[in-house]
C-alpha atoms as a PDB file:
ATOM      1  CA  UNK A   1      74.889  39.361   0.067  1.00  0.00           C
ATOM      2  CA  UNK A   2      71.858  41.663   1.570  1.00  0.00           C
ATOM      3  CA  UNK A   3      68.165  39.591   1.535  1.00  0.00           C
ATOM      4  CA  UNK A   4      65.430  40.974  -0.194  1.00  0.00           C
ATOM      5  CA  UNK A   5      61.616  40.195  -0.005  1.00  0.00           C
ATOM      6  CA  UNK A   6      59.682  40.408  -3.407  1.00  0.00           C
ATOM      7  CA  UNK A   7      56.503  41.357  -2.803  1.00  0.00           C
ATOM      8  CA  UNK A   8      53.773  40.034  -5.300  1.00  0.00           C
ATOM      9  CA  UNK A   9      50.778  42.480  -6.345  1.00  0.00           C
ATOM     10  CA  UNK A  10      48.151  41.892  -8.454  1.00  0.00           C
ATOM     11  CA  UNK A  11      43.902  43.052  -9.305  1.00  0.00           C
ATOM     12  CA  UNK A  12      41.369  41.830  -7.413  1.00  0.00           C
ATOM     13  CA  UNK A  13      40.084  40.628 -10.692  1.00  0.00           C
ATOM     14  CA  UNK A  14      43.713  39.152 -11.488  1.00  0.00           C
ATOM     15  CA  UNK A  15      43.851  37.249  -8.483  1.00  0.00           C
ATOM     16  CA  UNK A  16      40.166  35.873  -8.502  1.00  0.00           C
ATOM     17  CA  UNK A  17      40.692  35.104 -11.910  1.00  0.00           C
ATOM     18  CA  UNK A  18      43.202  32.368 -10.989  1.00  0.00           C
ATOM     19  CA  UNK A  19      40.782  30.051  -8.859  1.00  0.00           C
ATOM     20  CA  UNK A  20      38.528  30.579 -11.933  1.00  0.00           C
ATOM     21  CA  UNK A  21      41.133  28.660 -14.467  1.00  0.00           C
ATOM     22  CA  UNK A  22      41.038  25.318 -15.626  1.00  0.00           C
ATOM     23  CA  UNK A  23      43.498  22.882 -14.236  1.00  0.00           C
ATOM     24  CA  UNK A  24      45.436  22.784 -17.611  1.00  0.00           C
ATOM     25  CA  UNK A  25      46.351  26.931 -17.291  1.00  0.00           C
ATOM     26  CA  UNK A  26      47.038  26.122 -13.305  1.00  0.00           C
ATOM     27  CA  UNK A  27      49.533  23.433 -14.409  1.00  0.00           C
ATOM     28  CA  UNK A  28      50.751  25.828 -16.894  1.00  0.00           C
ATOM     29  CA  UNK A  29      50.919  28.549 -14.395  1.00  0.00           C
ATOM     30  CA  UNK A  30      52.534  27.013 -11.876  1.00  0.00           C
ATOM     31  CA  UNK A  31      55.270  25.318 -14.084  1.00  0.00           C
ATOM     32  CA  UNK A  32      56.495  29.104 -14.732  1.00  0.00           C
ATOM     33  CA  UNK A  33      56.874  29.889 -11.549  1.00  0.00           C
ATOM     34  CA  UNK A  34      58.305  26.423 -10.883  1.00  0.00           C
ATOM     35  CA  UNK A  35      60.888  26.903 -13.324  1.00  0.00           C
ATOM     36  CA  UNK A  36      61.642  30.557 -12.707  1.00  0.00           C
ATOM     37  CA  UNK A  37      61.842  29.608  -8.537  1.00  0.00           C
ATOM     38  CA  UNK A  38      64.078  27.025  -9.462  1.00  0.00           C
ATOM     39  CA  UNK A  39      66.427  28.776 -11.573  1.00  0.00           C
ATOM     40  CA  UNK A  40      67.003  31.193  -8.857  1.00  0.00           C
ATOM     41  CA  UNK A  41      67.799  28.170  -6.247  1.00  0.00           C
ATOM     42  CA  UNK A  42      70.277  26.974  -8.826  1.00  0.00           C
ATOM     43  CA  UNK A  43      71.907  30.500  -8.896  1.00  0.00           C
ATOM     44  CA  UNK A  44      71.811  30.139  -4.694  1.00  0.00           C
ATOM     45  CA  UNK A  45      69.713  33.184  -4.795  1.00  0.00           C
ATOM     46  CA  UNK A  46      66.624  32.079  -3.474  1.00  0.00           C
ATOM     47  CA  UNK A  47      66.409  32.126   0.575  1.00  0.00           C
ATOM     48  CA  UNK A  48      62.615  30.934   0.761  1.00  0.00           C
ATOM     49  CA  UNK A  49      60.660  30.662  -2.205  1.00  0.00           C
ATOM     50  CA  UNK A  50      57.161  32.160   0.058  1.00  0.00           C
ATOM     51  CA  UNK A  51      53.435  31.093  -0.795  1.00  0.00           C
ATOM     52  CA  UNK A  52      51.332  32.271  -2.672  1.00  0.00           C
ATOM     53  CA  UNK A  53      48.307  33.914  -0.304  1.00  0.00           C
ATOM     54  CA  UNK A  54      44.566  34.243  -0.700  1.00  0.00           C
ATOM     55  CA  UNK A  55      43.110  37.549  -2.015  1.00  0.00           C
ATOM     56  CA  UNK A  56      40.729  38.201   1.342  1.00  0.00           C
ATOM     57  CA  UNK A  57      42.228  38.913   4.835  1.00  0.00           C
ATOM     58  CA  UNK A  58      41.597  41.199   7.430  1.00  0.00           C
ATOM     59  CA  UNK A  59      42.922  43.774   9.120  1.00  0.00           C
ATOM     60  CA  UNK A  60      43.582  44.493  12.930  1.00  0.00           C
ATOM     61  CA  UNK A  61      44.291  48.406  13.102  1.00  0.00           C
ATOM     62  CA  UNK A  62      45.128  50.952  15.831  1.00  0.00           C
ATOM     63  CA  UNK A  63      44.657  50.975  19.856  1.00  0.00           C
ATOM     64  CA  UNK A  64      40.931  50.071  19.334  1.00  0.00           C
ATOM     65  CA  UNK A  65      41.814  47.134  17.646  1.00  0.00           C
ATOM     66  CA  UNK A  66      39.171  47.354  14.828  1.00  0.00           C
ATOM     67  CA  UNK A  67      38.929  44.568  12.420  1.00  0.00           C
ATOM     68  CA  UNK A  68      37.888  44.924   8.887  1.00  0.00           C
ATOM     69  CA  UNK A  69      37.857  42.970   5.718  1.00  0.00           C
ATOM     70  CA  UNK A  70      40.510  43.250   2.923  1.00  0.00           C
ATOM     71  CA  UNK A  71      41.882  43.644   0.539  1.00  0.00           C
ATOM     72  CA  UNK A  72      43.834  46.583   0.972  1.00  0.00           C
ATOM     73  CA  UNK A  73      45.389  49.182  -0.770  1.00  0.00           C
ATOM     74  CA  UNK A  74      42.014  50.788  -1.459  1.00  0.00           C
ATOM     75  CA  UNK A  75      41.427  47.650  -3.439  1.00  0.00           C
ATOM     76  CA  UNK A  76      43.848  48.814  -6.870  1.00  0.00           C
ATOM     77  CA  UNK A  77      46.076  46.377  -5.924  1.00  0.00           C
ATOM     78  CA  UNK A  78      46.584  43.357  -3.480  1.00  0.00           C
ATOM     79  CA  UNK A  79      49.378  41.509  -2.211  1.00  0.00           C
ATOM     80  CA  UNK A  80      49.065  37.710  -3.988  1.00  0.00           C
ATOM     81  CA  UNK A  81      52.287  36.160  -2.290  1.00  0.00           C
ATOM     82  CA  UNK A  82      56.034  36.823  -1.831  1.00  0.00           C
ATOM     83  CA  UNK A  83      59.693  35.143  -2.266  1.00  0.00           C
ATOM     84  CA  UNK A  84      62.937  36.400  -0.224  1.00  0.00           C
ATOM     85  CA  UNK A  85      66.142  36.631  -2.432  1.00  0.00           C
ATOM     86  CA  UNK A  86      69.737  36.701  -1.905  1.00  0.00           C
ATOM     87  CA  UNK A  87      71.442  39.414  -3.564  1.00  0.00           C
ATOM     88  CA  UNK A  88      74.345  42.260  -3.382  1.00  0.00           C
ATOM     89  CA  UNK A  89      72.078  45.369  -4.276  1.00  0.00           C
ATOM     90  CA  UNK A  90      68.970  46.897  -5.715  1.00  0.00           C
ATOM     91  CA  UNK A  91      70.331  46.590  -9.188  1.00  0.00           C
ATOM     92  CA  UNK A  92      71.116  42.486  -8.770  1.00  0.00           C
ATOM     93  CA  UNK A  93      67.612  41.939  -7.039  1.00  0.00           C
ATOM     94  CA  UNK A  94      65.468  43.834  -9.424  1.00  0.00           C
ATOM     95  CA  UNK A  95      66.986  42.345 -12.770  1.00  0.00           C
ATOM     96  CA  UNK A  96      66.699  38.658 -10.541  1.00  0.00           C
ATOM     97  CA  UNK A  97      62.837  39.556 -10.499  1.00  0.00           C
ATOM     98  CA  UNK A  98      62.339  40.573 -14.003  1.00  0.00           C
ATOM     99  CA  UNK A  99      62.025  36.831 -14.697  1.00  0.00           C
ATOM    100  CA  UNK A 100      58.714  36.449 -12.790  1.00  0.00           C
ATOM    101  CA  UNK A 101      55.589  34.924 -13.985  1.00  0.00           C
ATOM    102  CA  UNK A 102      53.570  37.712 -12.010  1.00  0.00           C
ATOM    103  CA  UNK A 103      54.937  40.112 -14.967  1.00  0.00           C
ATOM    104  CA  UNK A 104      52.941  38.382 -17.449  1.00  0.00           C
ATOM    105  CA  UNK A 105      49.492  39.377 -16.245  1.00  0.00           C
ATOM    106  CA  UNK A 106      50.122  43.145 -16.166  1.00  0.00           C
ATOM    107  CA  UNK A 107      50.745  42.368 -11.508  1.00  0.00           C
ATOM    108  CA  UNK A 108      53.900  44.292  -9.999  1.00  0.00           C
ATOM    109  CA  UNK A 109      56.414  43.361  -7.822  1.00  0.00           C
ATOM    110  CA  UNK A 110      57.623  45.484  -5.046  1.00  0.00           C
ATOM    111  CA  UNK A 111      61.334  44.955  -3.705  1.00  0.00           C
ATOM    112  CA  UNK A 112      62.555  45.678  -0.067  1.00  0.00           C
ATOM    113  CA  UNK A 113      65.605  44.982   1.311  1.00  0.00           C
ATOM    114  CA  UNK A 114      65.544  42.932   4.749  1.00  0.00           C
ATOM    115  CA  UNK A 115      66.920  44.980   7.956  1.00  0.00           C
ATOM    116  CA  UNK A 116      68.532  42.248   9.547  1.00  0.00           C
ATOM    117  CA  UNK A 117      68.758  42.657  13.271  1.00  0.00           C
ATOM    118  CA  UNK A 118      70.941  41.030  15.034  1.00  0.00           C
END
Protein backbone atom coordinates (compact mmCIF):
# COMPACT_ATOMS: atom_id res chain seq x y z
CA UNK A 1 0.00 0.00 0.00
CA UNK A 2 1.62 3.54 -1.25
CA UNK A 3 -0.06 6.84 0.82
CA UNK A 4 -1.62 9.41 -1.02
CA UNK A 5 -2.60 13.04 -0.01
CA UNK A 6 -5.94 14.38 -1.56
CA UNK A 7 -5.71 17.71 -1.97
CA UNK A 8 -9.05 19.76 -1.69
CA UNK A 9 -9.63 22.85 -4.17
CA UNK A 10 -12.30 24.96 -4.40
CA UNK A 11 -13.50 29.13 -5.56
CA UNK A 12 -12.88 31.74 -3.50
CA UNK A 13 -16.55 32.26 -3.76
CA UNK A 14 -17.08 28.37 -2.98
CA UNK A 15 -15.17 28.48 0.02
CA UNK A 16 -16.55 31.86 1.46
CA UNK A 17 -19.77 30.66 0.65
CA UNK A 18 -19.53 27.97 3.37
CA UNK A 19 -19.12 30.36 6.51
CA UNK A 20 -22.11 32.10 4.84
CA UNK A 21 -24.58 28.85 5.33
CA UNK A 22 -27.00 28.26 7.84
CA UNK A 23 -26.23 25.75 10.49
CA UNK A 24 -28.84 23.27 9.01
CA UNK A 25 -26.66 23.04 5.36
CA UNK A 26 -23.31 22.93 7.77
CA UNK A 27 -24.85 19.92 9.57
CA UNK A 28 -25.81 18.66 6.27
CA UNK A 29 -22.44 19.31 4.89
CA UNK A 30 -20.49 17.95 7.27
CA UNK A 31 -22.55 14.66 7.68
CA UNK A 32 -21.30 13.90 3.92
CA UNK A 33 -18.08 14.19 4.56
CA UNK A 34 -18.60 12.41 7.89
CA UNK A 35 -20.01 9.54 6.25
CA UNK A 36 -17.80 9.44 3.19
CA UNK A 37 -14.45 9.83 5.83
CA UNK A 38 -15.85 7.11 7.62
CA UNK A 39 -16.49 4.72 5.00
CA UNK A 40 -12.97 4.97 3.96
CA UNK A 41 -11.72 4.21 7.76
CA UNK A 42 -13.96 1.17 7.58
CA UNK A 43 -12.22 0.09 4.29
CA UNK A 44 -8.67 0.85 6.43
CA UNK A 45 -7.96 3.32 3.76
CA UNK A 46 -7.92 6.39 5.51
CA UNK A 47 -4.36 7.30 7.23
CA UNK A 48 -5.50 10.86 8.60
CA UNK A 49 -8.67 12.22 7.68
CA UNK A 50 -6.80 16.23 7.51
CA UNK A 51 -8.81 19.56 8.32
CA UNK A 52 -10.44 21.46 6.57
CA UNK A 53 -8.32 25.05 6.29
CA UNK A 54 -9.35 28.68 6.04
CA UNK A 55 -9.48 30.35 2.58
CA UNK A 56 -6.75 33.34 3.58
CA UNK A 57 -3.04 32.58 4.36
CA UNK A 58 0.06 33.97 3.46
CA UNK A 59 2.90 33.34 1.79
CA UNK A 60 6.72 33.45 2.75
CA UNK A 61 8.63 33.36 -0.74
CA UNK A 62 12.27 33.38 -1.91
CA UNK A 63 15.74 34.53 -0.16
CA UNK A 64 14.10 37.94 0.64
CA UNK A 65 11.59 36.37 2.51
CA UNK A 66 8.61 38.49 1.25
CA UNK A 67 5.29 37.91 2.73
CA UNK A 68 2.08 38.37 0.95
CA UNK A 69 -1.54 37.58 1.34
CA UNK A 70 -3.32 34.55 -0.27
CA UNK A 71 -4.98 32.87 -1.73
CA UNK A 72 -2.96 31.46 -4.31
CA UNK A 73 -3.10 30.03 -7.49
CA UNK A 74 -3.79 33.43 -9.03
CA UNK A 75 -6.96 33.21 -7.03
CA UNK A 76 -8.99 30.43 -9.70
CA UNK A 77 -8.67 28.07 -7.23
CA UNK A 78 -7.64 27.55 -3.48
CA UNK A 79 -6.66 24.78 -1.43
CA UNK A 80 -9.87 24.23 1.24
CA UNK A 81 -8.30 21.16 3.18
CA UNK A 82 -6.81 17.68 2.56
CA UNK A 83 -7.09 13.80 3.67
CA UNK A 84 -4.06 11.17 3.23
CA UNK A 85 -5.23 7.70 1.89
CA UNK A 86 -3.95 4.30 1.84
CA UNK A 87 -3.94 2.74 -1.41
CA UNK A 88 -1.98 0.36 -4.07
CA UNK A 89 -1.99 2.87 -7.12
CA UNK A 90 -3.31 5.87 -8.93
CA UNK A 91 -6.22 3.90 -10.24
CA UNK A 92 -7.36 2.62 -6.41
CA UNK A 93 -6.81 6.25 -4.96
CA UNK A 94 -8.61 8.20 -7.57
CA UNK A 95 -11.86 5.93 -7.76
CA UNK A 96 -11.46 6.06 -3.47
CA UNK A 97 -11.89 9.96 -4.03
CA UNK A 98 -14.69 10.00 -6.43
CA UNK A 99 -16.90 9.64 -3.34
CA UNK A 100 -16.09 13.14 -1.98
CA UNK A 101 -18.45 15.76 -0.94
CA UNK A 102 -15.99 18.47 -2.48
CA UNK A 103 -17.33 16.98 -6.00
CA UNK A 104 -20.67 18.25 -5.40
CA UNK A 105 -19.95 21.96 -5.57
CA UNK A 106 -18.19 21.90 -8.97
CA UNK A 107 -14.25 21.98 -6.30
CA UNK A 108 -11.44 19.44 -7.56
CA UNK A 109 -9.35 17.23 -5.93
CA UNK A 110 -5.76 16.84 -6.71
CA UNK A 111 -3.98 13.37 -5.88
CA UNK A 112 -0.20 12.91 -5.03
CA UNK A 113 1.40 10.07 -3.98
CA UNK A 114 3.59 10.43 -0.65
CA UNK A 115 7.57 9.93 -1.19
CA UNK A 116 8.20 8.24 1.86
CA UNK A 117 11.72 8.71 3.08
CA UNK A 118 13.09 6.65 5.18
Amino acid sequence: MKDFMLIYRNSLEVEESYAQQSSEAMQASLAKWSAWLGALAQQGKLTDGGQPLYPQGKILKGKAKKVTDGPYIEGKEIVGGYSIIKATDYEEALNLAKGCPVLEDDGLIEVREIIILS
